[in-house]
C-alpha atoms as a PDB file:
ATOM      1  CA  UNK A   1     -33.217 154.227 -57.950  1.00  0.00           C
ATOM      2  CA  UNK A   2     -30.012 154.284 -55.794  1.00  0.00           C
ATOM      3  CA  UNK A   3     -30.601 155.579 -52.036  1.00  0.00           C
ATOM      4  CA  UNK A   4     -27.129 155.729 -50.350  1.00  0.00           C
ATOM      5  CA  UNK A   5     -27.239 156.295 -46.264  1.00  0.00           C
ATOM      6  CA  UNK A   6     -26.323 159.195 -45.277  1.00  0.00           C
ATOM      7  CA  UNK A   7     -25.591 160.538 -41.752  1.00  0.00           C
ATOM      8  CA  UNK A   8     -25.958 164.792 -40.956  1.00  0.00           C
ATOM      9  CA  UNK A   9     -24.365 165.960 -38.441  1.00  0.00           C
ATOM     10  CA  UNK A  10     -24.010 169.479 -37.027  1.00  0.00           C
ATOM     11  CA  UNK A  11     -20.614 170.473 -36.244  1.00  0.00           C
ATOM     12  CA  UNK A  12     -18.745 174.296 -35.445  1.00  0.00           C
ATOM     13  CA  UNK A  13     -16.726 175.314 -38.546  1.00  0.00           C
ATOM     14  CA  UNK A  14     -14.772 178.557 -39.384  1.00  0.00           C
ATOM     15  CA  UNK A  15     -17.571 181.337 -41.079  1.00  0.00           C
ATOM     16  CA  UNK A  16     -15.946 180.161 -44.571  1.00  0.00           C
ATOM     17  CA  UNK A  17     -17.095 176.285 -44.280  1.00  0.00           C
ATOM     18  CA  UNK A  18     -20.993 175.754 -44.477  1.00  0.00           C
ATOM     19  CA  UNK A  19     -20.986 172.037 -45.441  1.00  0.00           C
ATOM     20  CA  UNK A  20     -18.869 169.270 -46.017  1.00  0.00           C
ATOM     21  CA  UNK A  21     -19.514 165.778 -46.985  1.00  0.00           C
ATOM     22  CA  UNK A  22     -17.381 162.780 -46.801  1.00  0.00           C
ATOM     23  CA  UNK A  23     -18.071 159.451 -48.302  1.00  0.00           C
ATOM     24  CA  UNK A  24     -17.109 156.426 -46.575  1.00  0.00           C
ATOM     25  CA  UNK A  25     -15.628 153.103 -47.463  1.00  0.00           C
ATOM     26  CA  UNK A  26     -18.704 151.367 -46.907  1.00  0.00           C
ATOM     27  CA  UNK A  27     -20.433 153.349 -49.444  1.00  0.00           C
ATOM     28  CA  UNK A  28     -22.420 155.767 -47.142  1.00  0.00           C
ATOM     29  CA  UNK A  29     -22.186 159.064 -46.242  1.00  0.00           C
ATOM     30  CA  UNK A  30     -21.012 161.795 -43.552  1.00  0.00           C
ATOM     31  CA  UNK A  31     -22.975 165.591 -43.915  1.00  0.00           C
ATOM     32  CA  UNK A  32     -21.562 167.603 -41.981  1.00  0.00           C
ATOM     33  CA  UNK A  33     -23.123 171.340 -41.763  1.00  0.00           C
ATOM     34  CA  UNK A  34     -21.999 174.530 -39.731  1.00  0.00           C
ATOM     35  CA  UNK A  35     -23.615 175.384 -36.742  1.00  0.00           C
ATOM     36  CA  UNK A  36     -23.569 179.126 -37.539  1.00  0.00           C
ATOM     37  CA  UNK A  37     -26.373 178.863 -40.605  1.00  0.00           C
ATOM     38  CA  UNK A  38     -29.891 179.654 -40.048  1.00  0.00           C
ATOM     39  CA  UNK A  39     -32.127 176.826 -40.594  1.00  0.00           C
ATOM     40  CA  UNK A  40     -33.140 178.043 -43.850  1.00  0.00           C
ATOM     41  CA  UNK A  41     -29.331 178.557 -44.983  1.00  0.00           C
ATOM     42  CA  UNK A  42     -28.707 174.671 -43.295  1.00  0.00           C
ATOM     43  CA  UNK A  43     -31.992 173.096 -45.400  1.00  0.00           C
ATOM     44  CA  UNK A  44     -30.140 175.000 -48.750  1.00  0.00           C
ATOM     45  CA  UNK A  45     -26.934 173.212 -47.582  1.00  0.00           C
ATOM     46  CA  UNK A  46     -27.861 169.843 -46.421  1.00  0.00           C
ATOM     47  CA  UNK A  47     -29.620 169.864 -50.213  1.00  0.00           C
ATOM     48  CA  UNK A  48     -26.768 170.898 -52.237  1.00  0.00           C
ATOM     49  CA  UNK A  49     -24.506 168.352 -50.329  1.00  0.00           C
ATOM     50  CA  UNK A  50     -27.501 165.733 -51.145  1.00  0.00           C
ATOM     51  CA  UNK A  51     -27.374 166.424 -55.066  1.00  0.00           C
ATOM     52  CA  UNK A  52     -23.720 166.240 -54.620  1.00  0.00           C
ATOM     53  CA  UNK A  53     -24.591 162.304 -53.323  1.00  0.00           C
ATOM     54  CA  UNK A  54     -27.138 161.702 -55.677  1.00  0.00           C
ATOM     55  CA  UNK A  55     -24.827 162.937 -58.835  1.00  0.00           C
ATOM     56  CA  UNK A  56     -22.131 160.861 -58.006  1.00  0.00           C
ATOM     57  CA  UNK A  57     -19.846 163.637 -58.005  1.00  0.00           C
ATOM     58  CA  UNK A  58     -17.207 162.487 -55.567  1.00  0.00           C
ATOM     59  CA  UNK A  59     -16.036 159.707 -58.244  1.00  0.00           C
ATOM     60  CA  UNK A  60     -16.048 162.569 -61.519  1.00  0.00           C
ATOM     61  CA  UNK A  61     -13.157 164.157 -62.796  1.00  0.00           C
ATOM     62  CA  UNK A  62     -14.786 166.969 -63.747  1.00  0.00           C
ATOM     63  CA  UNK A  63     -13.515 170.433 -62.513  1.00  0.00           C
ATOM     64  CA  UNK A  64     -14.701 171.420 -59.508  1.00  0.00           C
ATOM     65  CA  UNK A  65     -16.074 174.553 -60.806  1.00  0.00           C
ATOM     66  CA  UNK A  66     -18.552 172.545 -62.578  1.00  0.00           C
ATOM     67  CA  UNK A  67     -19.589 170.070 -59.837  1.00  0.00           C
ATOM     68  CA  UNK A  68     -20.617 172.548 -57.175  1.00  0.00           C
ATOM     69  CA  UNK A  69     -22.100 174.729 -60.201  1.00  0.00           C
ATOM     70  CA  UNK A  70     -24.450 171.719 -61.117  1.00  0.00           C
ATOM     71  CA  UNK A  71     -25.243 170.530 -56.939  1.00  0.00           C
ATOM     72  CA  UNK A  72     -26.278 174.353 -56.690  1.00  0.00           C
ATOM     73  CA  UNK A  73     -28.889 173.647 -59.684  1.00  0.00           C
ATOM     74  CA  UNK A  74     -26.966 176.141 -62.686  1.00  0.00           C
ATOM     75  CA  UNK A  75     -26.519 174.734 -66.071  1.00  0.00           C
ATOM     76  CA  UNK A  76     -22.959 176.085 -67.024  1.00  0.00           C
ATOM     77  CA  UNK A  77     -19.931 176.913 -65.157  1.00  0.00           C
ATOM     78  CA  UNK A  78     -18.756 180.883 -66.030  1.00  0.00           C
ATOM     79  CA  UNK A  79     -15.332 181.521 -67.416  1.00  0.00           C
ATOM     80  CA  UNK A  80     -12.090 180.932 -64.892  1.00  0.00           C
ATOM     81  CA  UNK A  81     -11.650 184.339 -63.148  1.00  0.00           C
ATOM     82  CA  UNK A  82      -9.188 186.554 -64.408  1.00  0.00           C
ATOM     83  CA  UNK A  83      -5.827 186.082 -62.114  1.00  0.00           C
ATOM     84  CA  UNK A  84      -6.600 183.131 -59.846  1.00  0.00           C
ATOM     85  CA  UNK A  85      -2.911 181.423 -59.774  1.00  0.00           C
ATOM     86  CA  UNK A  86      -3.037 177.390 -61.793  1.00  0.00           C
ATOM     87  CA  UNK A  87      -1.402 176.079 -58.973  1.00  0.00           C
ATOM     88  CA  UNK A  88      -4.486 176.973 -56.818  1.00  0.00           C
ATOM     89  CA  UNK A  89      -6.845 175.567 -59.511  1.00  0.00           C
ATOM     90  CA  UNK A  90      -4.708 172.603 -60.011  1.00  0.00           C
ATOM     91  CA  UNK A  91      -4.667 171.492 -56.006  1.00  0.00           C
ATOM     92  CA  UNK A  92      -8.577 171.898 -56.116  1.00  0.00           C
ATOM     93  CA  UNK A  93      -9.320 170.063 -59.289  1.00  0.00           C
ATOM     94  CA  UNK A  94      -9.405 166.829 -57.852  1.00  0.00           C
ATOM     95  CA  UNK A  95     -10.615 166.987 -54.973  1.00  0.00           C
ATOM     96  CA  UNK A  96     -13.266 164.390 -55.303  1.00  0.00           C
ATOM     97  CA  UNK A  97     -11.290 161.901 -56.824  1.00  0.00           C
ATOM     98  CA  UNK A  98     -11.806 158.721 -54.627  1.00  0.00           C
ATOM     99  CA  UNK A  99      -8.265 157.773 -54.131  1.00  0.00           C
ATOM    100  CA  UNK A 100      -6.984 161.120 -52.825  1.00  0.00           C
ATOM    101  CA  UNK A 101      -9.834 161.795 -50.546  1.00  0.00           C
ATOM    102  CA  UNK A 102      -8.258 162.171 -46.916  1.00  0.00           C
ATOM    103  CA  UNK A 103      -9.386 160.065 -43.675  1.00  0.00           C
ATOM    104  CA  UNK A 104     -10.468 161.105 -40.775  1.00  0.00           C
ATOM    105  CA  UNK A 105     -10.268 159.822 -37.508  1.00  0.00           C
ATOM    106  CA  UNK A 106     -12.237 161.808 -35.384  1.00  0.00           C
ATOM    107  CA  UNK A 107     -14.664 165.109 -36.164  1.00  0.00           C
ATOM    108  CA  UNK A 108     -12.075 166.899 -34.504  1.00  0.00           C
ATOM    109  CA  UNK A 109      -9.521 165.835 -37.021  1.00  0.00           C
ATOM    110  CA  UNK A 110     -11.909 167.110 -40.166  1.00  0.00           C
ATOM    111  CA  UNK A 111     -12.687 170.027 -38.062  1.00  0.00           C
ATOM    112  CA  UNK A 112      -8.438 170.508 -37.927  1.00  0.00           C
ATOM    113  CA  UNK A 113      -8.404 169.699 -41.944  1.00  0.00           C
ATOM    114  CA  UNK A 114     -10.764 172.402 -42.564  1.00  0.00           C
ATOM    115  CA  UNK A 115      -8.967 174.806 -40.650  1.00  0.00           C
ATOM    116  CA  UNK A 116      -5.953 174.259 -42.623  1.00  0.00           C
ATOM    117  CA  UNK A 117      -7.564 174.373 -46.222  1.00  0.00           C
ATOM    118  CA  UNK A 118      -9.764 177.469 -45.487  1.00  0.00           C
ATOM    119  CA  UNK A 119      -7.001 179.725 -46.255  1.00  0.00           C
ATOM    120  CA  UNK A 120      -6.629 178.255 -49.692  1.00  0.00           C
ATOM    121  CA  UNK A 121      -9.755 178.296 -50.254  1.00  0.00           C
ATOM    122  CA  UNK A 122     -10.004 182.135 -50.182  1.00  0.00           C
ATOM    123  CA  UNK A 123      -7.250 182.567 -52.802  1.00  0.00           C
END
């Protein structure tokens, strides 16, 4: 069985950001989780951002929608919801596709990124 490296860290994101994870070229990983969970909430995190590792979902083309519906443990993703614009949808889609993932130079740069995307991410 495949065990990839991975490295958690916990950083200070906005309220809307619990976890991220970034792979990196040399095939291991970067967790990073907010500060502001409660251990409990962090442990949930840290192992949905682990089954998104271990199920290789940051090389799928698979909808989003489905991916973080199978790393929290559900079988089938529910119907698009009434209303949410297909350019939204369409930006997030492929988000995990390898050669479109962004690059980071510094925590404080992903910490920027997320900043900038969390507004998006509420529409």
């Amino acid at each position: 069985m495949w065990t990839p490296d991975y490295f958690v860290r916990v950083v200070d994101f906005p309220a809307a950001v619990q976890g991220v994870t970034v792979p990196n070229d040399d095939g291991t990983f970067d967790i990073y989780l907010s500060s502001h969970l409660s251990e409990a909430r962090r442990r949930e995190c840290l192992e949905h951002e682990l089954r998104h590792i271990f199920k290789d979902h940051f090389y799928s083309e698979r909808p989003v929608e489905d991916l973080e519906r199978e790393a929290d443990g559900l079988k089938s993703a529910p119907p698009a919801p009434v209303g949410k614009p297909a350019a939204v949808k369409s930006r997030v889609k492929n988000v995990f596709r390898r050669e479109e993932l962004p690059v980071f130079s510094s925590l404080e740069d992903l910490q920027t990124y997320i900043e900038l995307l969390t507004p998006a991410l509420k529409e």
